[in-house]
Protein backbone atom coordinates (compact mmCIF):
# COMPACT_ATOMS: atom_id res chain seq x y z
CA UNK A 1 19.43 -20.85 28.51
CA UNK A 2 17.43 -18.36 26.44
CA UNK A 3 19.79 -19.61 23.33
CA UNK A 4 18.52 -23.02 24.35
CA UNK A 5 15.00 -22.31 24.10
CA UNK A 6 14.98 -20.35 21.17
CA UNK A 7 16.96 -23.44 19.05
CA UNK A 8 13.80 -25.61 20.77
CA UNK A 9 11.12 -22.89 20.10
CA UNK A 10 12.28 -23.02 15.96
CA UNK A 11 13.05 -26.98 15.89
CA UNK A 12 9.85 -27.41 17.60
CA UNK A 13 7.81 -24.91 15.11
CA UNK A 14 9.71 -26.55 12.25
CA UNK A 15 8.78 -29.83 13.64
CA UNK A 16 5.30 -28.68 13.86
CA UNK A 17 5.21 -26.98 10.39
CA UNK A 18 6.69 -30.00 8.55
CA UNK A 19 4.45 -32.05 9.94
CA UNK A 20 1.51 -30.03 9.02
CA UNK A 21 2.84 -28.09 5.88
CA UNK A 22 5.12 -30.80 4.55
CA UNK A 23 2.40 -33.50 4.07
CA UNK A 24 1.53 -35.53 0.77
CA UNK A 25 -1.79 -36.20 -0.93
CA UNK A 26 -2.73 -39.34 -1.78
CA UNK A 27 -1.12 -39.23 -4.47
CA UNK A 28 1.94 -38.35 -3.66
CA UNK A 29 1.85 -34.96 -4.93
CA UNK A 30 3.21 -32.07 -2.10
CA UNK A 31 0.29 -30.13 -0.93
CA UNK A 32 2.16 -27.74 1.11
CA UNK A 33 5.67 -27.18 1.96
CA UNK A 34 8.06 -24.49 4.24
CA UNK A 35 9.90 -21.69 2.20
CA UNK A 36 10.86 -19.81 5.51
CA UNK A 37 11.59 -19.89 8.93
CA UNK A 38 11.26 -16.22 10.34
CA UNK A 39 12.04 -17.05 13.88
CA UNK A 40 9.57 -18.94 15.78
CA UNK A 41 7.35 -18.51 12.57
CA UNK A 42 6.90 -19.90 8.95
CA UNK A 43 5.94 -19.16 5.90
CA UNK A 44 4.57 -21.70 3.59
CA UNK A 45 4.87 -22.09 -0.50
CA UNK A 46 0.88 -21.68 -0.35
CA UNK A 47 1.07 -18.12 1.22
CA UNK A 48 4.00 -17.11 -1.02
CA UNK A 49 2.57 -18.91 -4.19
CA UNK A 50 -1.24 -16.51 -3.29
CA UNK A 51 0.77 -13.50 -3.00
CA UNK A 52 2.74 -13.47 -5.71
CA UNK A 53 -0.64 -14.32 -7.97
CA UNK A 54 -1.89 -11.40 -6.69
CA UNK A 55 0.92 -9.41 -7.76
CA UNK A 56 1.20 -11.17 -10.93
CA UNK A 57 -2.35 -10.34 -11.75
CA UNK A 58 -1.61 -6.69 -10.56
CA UNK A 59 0.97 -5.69 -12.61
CA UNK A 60 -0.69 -7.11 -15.99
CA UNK A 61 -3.31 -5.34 -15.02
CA UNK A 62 -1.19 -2.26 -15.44
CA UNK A 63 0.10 -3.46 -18.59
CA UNK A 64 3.62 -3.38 -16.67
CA UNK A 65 5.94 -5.99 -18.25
CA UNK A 66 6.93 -8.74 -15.40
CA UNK A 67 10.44 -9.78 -14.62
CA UNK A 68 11.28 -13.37 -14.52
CA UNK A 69 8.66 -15.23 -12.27
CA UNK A 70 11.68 -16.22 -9.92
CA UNK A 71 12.44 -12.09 -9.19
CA UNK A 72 8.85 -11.63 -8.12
CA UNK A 73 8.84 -14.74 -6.19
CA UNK A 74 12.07 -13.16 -4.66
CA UNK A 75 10.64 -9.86 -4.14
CA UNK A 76 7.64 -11.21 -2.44
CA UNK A 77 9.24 -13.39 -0.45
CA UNK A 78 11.03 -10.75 1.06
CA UNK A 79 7.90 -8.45 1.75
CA UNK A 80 6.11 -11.34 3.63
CA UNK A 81 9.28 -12.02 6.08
CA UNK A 82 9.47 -8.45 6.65
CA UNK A 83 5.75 -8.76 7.14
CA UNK A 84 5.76 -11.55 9.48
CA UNK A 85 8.65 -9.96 11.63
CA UNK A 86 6.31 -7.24 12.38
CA UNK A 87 3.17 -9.03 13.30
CA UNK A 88 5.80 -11.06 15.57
CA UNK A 89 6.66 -8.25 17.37
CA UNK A 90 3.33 -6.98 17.66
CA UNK A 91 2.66 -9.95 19.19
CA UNK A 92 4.77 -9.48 22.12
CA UNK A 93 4.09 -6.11 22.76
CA UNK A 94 0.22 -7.05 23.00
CA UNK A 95 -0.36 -4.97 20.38
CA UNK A 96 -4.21 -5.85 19.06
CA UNK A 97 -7.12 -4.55 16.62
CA UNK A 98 -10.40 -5.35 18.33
CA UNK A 99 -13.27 -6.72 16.03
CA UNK A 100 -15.07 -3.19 16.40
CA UNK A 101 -12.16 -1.42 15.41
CA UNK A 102 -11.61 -3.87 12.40
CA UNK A 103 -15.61 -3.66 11.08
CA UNK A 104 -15.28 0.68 11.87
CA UNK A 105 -12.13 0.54 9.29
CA UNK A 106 -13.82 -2.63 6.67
CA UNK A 107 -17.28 0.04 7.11
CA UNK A 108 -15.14 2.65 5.81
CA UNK A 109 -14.31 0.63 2.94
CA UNK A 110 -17.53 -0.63 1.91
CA UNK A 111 -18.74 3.10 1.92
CA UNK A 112 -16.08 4.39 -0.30
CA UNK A 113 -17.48 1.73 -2.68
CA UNK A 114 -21.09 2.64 -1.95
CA UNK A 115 -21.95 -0.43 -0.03
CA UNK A 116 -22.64 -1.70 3.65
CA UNK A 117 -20.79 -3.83 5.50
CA UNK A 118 -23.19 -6.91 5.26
CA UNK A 119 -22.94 -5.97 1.06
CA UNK A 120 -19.36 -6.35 1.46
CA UNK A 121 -19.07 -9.98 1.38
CA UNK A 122 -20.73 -11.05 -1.55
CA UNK A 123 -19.41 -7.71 -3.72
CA UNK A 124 -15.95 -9.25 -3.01
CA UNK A 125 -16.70 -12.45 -3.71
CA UNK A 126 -17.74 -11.68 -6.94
CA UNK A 127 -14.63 -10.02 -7.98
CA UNK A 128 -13.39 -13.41 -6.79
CA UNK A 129 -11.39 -11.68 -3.26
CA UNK A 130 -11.79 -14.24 -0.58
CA UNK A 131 -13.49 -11.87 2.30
CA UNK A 132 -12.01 -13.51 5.48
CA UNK A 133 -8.54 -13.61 3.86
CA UNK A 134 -8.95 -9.84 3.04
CA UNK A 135 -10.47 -9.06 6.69
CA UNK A 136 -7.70 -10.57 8.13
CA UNK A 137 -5.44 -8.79 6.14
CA UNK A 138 -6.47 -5.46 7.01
CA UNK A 139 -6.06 -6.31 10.89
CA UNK A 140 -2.52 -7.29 10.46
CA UNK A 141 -2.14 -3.69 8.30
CA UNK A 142 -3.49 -2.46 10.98
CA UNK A 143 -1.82 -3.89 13.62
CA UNK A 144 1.62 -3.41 11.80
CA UNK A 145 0.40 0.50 11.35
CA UNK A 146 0.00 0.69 15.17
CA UNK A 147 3.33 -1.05 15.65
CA UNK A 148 5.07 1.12 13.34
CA UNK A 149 3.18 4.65 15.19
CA UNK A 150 4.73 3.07 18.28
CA UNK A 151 8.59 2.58 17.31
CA UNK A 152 8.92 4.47 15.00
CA UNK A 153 6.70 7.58 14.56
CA UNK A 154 6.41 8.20 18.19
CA UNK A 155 10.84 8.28 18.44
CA UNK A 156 10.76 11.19 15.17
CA UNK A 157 10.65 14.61 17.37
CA UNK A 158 9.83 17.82 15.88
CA UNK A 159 11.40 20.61 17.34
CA UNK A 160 9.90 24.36 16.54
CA UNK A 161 13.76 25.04 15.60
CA UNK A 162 13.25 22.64 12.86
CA UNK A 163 9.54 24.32 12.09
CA UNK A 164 10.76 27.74 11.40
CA UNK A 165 13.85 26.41 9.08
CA UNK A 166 11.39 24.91 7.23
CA UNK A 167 9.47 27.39 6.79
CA UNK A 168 12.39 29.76 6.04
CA UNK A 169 13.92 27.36 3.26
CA UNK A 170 9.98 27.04 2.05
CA UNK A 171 9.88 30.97 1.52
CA UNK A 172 13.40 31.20 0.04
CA UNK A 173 13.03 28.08 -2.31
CA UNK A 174 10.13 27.93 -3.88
CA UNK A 175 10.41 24.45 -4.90
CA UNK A 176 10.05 23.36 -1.35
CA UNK A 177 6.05 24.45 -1.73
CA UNK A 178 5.99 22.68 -4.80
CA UNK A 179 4.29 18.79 -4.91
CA UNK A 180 6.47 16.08 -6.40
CA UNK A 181 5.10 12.79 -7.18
CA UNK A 182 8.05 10.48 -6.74
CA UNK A 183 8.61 7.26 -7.15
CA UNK A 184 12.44 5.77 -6.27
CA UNK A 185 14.53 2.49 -6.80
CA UNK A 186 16.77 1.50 -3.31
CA UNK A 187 19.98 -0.87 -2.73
CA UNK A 188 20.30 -1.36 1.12
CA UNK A 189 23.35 -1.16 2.83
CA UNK A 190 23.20 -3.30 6.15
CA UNK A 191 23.39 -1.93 9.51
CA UNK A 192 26.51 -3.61 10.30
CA UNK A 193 28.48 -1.80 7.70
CA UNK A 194 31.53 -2.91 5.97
CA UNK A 195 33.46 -1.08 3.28
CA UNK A 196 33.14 -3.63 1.10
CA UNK A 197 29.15 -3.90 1.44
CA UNK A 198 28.96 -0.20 0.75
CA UNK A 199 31.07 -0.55 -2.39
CA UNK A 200 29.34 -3.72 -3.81
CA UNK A 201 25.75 -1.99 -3.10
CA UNK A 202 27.49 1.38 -4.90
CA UNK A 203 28.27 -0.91 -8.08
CA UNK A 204 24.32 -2.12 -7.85
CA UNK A 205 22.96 1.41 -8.05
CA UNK A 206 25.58 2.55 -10.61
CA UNK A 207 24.78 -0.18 -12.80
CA UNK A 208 20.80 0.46 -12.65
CA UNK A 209 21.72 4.17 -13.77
CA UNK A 210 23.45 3.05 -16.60
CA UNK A 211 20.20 0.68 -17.83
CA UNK A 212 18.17 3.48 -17.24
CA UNK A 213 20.25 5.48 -19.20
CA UNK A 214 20.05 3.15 -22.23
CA UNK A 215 16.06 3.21 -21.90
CA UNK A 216 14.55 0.52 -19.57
CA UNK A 217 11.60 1.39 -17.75
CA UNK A 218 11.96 2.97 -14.17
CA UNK A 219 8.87 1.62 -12.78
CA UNK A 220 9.98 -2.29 -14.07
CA UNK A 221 13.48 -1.59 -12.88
CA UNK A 222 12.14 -0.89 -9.74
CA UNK A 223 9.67 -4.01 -9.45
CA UNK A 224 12.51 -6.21 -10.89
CA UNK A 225 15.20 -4.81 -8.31
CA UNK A 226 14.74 -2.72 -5.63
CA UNK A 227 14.78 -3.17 -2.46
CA UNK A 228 12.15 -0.47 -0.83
CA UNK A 229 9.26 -1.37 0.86
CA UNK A 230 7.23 -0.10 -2.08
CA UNK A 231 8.81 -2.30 -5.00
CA UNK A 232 5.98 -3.81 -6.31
CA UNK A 233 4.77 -0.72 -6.82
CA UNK A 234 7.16 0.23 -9.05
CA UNK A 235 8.89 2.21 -6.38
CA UNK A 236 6.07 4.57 -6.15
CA UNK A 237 6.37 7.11 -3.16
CA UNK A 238 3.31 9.13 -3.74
CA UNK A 239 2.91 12.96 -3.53
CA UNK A 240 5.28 14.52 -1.18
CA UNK A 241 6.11 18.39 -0.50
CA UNK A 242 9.35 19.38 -1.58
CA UNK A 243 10.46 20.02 2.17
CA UNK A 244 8.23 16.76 3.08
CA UNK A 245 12.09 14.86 1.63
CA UNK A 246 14.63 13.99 3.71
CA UNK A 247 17.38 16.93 3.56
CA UNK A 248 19.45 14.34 1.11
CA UNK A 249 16.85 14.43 -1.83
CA UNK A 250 15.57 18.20 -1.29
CA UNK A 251 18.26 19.81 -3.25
CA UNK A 252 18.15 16.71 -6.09
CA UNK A 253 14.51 16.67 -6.97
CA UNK A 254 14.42 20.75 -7.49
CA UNK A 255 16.41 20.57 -10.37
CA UNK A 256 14.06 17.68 -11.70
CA UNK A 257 11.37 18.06 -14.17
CA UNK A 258 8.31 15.62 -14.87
CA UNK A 259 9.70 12.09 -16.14
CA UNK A 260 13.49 13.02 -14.82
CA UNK A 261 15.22 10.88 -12.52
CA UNK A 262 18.32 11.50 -10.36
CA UNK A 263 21.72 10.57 -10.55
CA UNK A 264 22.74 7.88 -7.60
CA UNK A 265 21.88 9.66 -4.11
CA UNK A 266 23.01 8.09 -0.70
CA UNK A 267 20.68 8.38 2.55
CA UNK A 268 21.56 6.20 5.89
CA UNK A 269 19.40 3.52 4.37
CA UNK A 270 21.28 2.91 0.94
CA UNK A 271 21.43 4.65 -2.30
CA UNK A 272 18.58 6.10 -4.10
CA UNK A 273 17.47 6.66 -7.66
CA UNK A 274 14.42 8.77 -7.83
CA UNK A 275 12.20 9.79 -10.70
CA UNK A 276 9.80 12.98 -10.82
CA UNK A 277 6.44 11.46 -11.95
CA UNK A 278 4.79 14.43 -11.96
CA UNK A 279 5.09 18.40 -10.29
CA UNK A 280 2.43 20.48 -8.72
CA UNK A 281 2.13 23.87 -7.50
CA UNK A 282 -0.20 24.75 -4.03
CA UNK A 283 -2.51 27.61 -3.29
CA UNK A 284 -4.02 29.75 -0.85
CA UNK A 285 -5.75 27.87 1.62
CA UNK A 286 -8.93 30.12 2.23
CA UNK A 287 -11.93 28.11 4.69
CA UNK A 288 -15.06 29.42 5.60
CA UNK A 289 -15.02 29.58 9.27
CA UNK A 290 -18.26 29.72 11.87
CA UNK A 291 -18.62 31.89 15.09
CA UNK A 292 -20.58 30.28 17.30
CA UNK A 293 -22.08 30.68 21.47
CA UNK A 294 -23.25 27.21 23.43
CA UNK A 295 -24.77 26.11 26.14
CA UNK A 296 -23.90 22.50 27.52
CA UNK A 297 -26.24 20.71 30.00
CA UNK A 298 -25.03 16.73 30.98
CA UNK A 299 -27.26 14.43 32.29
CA UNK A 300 -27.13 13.41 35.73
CA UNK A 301 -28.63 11.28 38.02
CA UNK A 302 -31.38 14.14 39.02
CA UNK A 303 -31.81 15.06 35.38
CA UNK A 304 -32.03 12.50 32.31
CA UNK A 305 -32.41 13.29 28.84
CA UNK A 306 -35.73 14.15 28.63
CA UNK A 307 -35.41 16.63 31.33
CA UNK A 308 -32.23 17.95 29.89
CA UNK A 309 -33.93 18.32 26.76
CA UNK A 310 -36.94 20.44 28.24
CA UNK A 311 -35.44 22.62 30.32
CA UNK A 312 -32.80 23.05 26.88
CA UNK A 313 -36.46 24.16 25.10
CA UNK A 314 -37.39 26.38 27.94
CA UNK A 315 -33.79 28.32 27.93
CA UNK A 316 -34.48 28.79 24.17
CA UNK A 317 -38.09 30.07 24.50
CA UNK A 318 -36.36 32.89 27.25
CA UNK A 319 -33.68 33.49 24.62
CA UNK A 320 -36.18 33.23 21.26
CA UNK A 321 -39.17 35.15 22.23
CA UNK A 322 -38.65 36.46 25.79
CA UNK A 323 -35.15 38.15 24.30
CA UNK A 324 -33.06 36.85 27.20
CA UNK A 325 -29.61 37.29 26.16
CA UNK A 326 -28.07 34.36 25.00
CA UNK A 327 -24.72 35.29 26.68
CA UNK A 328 -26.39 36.07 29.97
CA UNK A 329 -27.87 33.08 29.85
CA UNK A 330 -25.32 30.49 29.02
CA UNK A 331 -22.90 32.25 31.87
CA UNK A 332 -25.86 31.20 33.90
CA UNK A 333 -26.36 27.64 32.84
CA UNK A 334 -23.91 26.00 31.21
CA UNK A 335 -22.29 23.22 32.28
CA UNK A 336 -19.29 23.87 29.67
CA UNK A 337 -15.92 25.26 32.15
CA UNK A 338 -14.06 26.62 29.51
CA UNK A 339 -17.11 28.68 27.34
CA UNK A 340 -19.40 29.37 29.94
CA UNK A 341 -17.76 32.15 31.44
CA UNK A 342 -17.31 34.12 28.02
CA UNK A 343 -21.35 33.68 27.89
CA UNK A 344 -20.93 29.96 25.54
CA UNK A 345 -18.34 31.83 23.01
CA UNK A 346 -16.72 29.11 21.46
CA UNK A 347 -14.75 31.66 18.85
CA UNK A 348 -13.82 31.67 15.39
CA UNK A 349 -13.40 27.68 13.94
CA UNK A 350 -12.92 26.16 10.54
CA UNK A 351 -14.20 23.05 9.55
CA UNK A 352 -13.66 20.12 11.01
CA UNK A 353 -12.77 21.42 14.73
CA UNK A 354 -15.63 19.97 16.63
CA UNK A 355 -17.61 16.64 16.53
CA UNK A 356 -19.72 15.88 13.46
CA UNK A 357 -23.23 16.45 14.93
CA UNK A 358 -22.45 19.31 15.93
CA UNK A 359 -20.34 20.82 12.83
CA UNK A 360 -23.80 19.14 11.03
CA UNK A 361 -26.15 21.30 13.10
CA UNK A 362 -23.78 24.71 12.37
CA UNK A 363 -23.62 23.99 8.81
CA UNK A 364 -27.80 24.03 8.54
CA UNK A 365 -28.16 27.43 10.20
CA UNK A 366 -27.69 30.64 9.17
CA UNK A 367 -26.41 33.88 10.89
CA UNK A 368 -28.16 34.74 13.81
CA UNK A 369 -30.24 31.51 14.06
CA UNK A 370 -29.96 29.42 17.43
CA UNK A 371 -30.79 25.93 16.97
CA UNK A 372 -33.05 23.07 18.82
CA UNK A 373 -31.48 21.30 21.68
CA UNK A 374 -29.22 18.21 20.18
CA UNK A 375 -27.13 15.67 21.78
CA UNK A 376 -23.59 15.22 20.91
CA UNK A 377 -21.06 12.82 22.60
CA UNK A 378 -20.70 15.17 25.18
CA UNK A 379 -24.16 16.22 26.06
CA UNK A 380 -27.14 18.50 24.92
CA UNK A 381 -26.49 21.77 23.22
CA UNK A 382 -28.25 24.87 22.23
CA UNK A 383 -25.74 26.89 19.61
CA UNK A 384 -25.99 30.41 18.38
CA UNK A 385 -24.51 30.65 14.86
CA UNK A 386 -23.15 34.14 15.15
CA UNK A 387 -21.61 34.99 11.87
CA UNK A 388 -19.83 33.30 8.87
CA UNK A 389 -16.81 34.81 7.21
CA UNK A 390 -13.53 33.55 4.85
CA UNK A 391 -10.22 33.66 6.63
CA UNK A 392 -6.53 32.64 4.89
CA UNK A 393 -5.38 29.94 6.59
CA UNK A 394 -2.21 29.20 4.79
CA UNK A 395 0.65 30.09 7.72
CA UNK A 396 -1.64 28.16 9.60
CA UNK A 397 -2.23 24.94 7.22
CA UNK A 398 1.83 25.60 6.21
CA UNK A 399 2.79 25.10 9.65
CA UNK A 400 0.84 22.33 10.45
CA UNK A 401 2.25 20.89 7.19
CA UNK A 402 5.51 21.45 8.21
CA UNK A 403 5.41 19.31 11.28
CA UNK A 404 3.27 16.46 9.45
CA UNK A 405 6.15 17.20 6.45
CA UNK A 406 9.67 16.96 8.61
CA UNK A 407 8.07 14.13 10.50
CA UNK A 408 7.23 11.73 7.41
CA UNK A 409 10.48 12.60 6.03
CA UNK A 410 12.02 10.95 9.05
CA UNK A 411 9.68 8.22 9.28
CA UNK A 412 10.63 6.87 5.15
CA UNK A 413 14.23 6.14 6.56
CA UNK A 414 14.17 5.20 10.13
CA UNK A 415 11.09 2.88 8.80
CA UNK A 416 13.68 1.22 6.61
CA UNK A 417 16.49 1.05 8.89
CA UNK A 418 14.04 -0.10 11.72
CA UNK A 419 12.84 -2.80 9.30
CA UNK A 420 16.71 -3.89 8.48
CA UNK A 421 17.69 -3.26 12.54
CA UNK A 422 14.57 -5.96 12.90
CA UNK A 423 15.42 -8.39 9.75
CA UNK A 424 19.31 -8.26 10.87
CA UNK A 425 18.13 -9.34 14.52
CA UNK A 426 16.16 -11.94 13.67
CA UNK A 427 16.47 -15.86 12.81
CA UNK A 428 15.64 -16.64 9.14
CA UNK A 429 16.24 -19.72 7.58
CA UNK A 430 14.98 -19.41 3.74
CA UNK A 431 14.48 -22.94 2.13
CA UNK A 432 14.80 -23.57 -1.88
């Protein structure tokens, strides 16, 4: 029965689409046609024909030369299936981006660019970007980054077993705290295996080693054949830690320098050519932390704001000029379980720890100085700045780093074998 439906479900959306996409001006010239069916979905020849203009325009932007039109098409093509099985997905788990959510992230962008978001709009337009196509863009990139936190990133499990090798191999080999900016060119293998599948994709790989060896460039290699995610990027990875690799490429990109690339590498995902763009070292990690005492009163229905705020001044006249004890005093009155009953101590922190009022209000005082009462997300604070000093944070930042590090290592494979597991699953009818 459910084979039934789904045969209806795509003849009906195919009916639909033809209907719709298939149609003829006037004129008799096609104004829209199918190039896909990606199960219940489509994808039409004005959505393929956009994106590849886009990528067109990119790359001679970068002075990159393009591969025949039909292997960007191809390429392309490819990206928006993959893209569309995702949002599908999505779909059915309920998986949504709010409108607030969507104008927090487009606010972010207009700010990196120095604008507002009402500015946005009409700065966009002028570089001839269609707003509500971009908008909706970045909600299914945003929907497909929540999808991918949920089956993919939340399976990848650190275990501190895993920590401390890394850190071990980090302090034996020191190129595993060294930066590599990588860039790689894949050939799949399919998750239903075959001998013969594995051999044909090992004669790809070998062959693009051999054109690389006789001087074509990596990056239009990549665009022109690869099948990563990040193709049209040239196969561009992006900064990674040495020990941030999966354990297959650690021991290959050590013995790499700037502009080398590897000799054919297998992973569970295919085989792998990757190129050192460019090598960096790292440093001590030294932050300039605060120690800090606060007390915490929360409005109520007795007590609103205002009153919270006054009786906040009165505490800090006993404190300022009667010379109260600020410790006394906030094991007295505040409302905060956790600090109160070490007199407000809130400890040694670095930057970044606690809300951004209230890191804003420590960063204007000095040593010593107790501030005004301020509200925060959390209620109204008085804070003693107690003392400023530099602490090393490296083991700290290293460790942390290691967790982020093993866990994005993971995530670059199981994303593409999740992405093949989903493509092999699916119904897709391509159409010439």
């Amino acid at each position: 029965m459910s084979r039934i439906l789904l045969v209806l479900t795509l003849a009906m959306a195919t009916g639909l689409a033809s209907a719709r996409a298939d149609q003829l001006s006037n004129s008799g010239l096609l104004l829209d046609r199918i190039v896909a069916v990606v199960n219940e979905g489509i994808l039409l020849q004005s959505q393929l024909d956009l994106q590849t203009g886009l990528i067109v325009r990119q790359l001679r932007e970068q002075e990159t030369q393009l591969p025949a039109t039909e292997v960007i098409r191809g390429q392309v093509l490819e990206q928006l299936i993959l893209k569309e099985l995702q949002l599908q997905r999505a779909r059915r788990l309920g998986i949504q981006v709010p409108d607030g959510m969507l104008n927090s992230a487009l606010s972010q962008v207009a700010s990196r660019n120095g604008l507002t978001l009402s500015q946005l709009p009409q700065a966009m337009s002028a570089e001839g970007i269609d707003y509500g196509t971009f908008r909706e863009d970045m909600r299914d990139d945003m929907i497909i980054e929540a999808l991918h936190s949920r089956d993919v990133v939340a399976r990848i499990q650190v275990s501190d077993r895993e920590i401390s090798r890394f850190l071990e191999r980090e302090e034996d080999n020191a190129g595993e705290q060294v930066d590599y900016d990588l860039s790689h060119i894949l050939v799949t293998i399919p998750t239903t295996t075959r001998p013969e599948e594995v051999a044909y994709a090992k004669t790809r790989i070998d062959e693009l080693h051999v054109r690389l060896a006789n001087g074509e460039d990596f990056a239009e290699l990549a665009i022109a054949t690869s099948d990563g995610q990040n193709a049209l990027d040239g196969g561009r990875l992006g900064w990674r830690k040495g020990g941030q690799l999966p354990a297959v490429f650690q021991d290959v990109v050590v013995d790499l320098d700037a502009g080398d690339y590897s000799e054919p590498v297998r992973s569970p995902s295919g085989f792998h050519i990757l190129r050192v763009n460019d090598v960096r070292g790292t440093e001590k990690i030294i932050v300039l932390q605060a120690h800090t005492r606060h007390i915490l009163l929360q409005p109520d229905e007795i007590m609103d704001n205002n009153a919270i705020r006054s009786k906040l001044e009165r505490i800090r006249e006993r404190i300022v000029v009667e010379g109260e004890s600020f410790t006394d005093v906030a094991r007295l009155e505040s409302e905060d379980p956790s600090s109160a009953p070490q007199g407000g101590d809130l400890g040694w922190n670095s930057p970044g720890t606690f809300t951004p009022v209230f890191e804003e209000r420590i960063d204007s005082m000095s040593p010593g100085d107790i501030s005004e009462p301020f509200r925060t997300d959390f209620g109204w604070h008085l804070v003693e700045l107690v003392d400023r000093k530099e602490r090393d944070t490296t083991d700290e930042v290293r460790r942390d780093r290691a967790i982020q590090a093993i866990r994005s290592g993971k995530q670059e494979q199981e994303t593409e074998i999740w992405l093949r597991q989903l493509r092999d699953e699916a119904y897709i009818e391509v159409r010439g």
